[in-house]
Protein backbone atom coordinates (compact mmCIF):
# COMPACT_ATOMS: atom_id res chain seq x y z
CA UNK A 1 -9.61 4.56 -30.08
CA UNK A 2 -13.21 5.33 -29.07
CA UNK A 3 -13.54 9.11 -29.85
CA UNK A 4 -11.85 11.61 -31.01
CA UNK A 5 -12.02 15.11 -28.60
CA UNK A 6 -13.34 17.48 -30.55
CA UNK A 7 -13.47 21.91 -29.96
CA UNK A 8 -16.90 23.85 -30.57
CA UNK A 9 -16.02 26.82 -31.47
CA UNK A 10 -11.87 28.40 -32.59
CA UNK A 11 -9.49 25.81 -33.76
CA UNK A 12 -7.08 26.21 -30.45
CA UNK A 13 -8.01 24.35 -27.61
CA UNK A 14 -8.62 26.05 -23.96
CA UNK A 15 -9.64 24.38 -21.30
CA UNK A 16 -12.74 26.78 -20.34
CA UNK A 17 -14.25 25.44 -23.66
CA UNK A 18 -16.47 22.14 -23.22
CA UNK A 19 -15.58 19.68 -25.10
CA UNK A 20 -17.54 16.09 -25.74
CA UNK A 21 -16.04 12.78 -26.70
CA UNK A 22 -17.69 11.13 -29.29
CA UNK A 23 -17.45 8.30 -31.82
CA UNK A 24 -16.02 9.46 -35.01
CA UNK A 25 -17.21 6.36 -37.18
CA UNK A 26 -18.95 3.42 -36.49
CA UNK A 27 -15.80 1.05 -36.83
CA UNK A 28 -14.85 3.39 -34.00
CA UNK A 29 -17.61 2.13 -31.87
CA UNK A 30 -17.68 -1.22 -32.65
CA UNK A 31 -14.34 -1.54 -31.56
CA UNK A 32 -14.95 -0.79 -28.26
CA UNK A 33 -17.76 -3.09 -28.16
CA UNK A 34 -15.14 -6.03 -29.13
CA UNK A 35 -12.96 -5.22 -26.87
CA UNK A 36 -15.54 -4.97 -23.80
CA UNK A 37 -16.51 -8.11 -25.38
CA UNK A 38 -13.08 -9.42 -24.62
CA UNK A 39 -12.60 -8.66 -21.26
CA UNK A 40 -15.87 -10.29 -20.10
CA UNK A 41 -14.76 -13.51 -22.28
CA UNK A 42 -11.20 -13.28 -20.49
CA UNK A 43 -12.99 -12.73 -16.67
CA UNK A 44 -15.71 -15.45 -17.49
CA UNK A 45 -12.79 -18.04 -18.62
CA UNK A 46 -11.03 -18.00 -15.73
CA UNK A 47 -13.79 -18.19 -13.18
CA UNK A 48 -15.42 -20.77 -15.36
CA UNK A 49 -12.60 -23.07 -16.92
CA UNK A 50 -11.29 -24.66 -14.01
CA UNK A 51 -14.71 -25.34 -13.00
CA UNK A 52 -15.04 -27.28 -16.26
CA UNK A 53 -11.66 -29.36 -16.25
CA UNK A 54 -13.21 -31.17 -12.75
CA UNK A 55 -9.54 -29.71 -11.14
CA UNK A 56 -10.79 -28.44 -7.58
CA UNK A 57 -8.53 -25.79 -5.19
CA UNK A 58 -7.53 -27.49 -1.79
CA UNK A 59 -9.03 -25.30 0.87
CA UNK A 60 -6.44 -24.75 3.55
CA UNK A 61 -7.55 -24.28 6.97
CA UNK A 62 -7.45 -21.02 8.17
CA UNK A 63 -5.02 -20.69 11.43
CA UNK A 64 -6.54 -20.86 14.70
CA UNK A 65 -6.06 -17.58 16.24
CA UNK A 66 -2.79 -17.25 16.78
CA UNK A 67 -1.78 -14.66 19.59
CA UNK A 68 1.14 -13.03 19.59
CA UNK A 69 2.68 -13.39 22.80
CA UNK A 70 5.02 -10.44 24.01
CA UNK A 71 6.98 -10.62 26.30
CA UNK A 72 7.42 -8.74 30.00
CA UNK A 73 10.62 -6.91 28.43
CA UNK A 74 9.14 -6.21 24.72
CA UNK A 75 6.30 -4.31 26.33
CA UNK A 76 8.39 -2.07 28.43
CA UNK A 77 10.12 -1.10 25.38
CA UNK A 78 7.43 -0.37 23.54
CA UNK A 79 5.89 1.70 26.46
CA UNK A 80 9.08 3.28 26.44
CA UNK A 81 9.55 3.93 23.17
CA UNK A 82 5.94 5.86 23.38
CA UNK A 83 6.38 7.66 26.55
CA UNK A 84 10.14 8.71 25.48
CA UNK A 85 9.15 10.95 22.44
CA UNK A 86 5.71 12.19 24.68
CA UNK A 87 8.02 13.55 27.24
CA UNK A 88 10.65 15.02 24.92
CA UNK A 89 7.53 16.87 23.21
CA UNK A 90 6.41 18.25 26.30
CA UNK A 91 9.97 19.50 27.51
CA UNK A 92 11.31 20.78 24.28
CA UNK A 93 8.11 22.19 22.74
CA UNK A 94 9.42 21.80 19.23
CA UNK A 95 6.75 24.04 17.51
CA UNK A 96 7.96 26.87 19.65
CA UNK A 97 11.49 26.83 18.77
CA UNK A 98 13.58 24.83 16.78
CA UNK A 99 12.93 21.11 16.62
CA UNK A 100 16.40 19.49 16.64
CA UNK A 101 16.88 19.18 20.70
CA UNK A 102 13.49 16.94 19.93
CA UNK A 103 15.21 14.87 16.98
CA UNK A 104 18.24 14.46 19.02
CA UNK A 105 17.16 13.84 22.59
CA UNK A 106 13.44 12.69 21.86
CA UNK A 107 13.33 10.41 18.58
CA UNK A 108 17.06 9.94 18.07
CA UNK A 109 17.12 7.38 21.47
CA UNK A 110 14.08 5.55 20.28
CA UNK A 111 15.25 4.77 16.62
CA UNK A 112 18.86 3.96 17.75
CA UNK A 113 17.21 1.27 20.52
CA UNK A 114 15.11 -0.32 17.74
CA UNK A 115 17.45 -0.39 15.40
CA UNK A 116 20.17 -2.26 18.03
CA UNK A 117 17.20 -4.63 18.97
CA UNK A 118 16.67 -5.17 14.82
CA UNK A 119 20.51 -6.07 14.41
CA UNK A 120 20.89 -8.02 17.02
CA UNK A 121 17.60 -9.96 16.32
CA UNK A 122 19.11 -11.12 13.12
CA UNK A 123 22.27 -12.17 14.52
CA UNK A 124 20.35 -14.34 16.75
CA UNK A 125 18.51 -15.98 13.82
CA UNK A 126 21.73 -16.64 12.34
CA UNK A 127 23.51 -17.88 14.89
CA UNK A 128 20.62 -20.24 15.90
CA UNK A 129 20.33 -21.63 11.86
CA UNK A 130 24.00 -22.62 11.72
CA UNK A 131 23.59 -25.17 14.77
């Protein structure tokens, strides 16, 4: 351990009292020094090692800028699936009054349509990976 905390002033602690952390002995310090000592040793081996053995990393190429492409229907859902909630807000004014009409009629459409497009997604995957 570094230091030890140590109280000027009554032998209970509070936490109004300052307090200073110190090295109690010089083993104490040293240490501290040997194991700052290690780290650097550890962070200089493994940037330099591999340098030394004459192994070299294979750069990969980075991709070429991959778009996604969406599609006509994906981006009607997704405008819908903004719009839908925007509306609800406005109608049901769910920091007036209670918020549930919202959940039900405003988010509740929007989750259950993503999470049907999620399911069926991955039954499409698996039916395409068995032929």
């Amino acid at each position: 351990m570094l230091g030890q905390l140590r109280d000027f002033g009554q032998n209970s602690f509070t936490a109004d009292r300052k307090c200073i952390l110190y090295p109690t002995r010089v083993n104490d310090l040293m240490s501290g020094i040997q194991e700052i000592l290690i780290v650097i040793l550890i962070v200089l081996g493994i940037f330099f090692i591999p340098r030394m053995t004459g192994r070299h990393a294979t750069i990969q190429p980075a991709p070429v800028n991959r778009r996604i492409r969406v599609s006509g229907p994906m981006r009607l859902a997704i405008a819908v699936s903004i719009l839908w909630p925007l509306g609800a807000v406005i109608y049901f004014r769910p920091w007036e009054d209670t918020a549930t009409p919202f959940y039900a009629y405003g988010l509740g459409p929007v989750l259950i349509g993503w999470c049907l497009y999620w399911v069926l997604a991955g039954f499409k995957r698996k039916n395409i990976k068995k032929r």
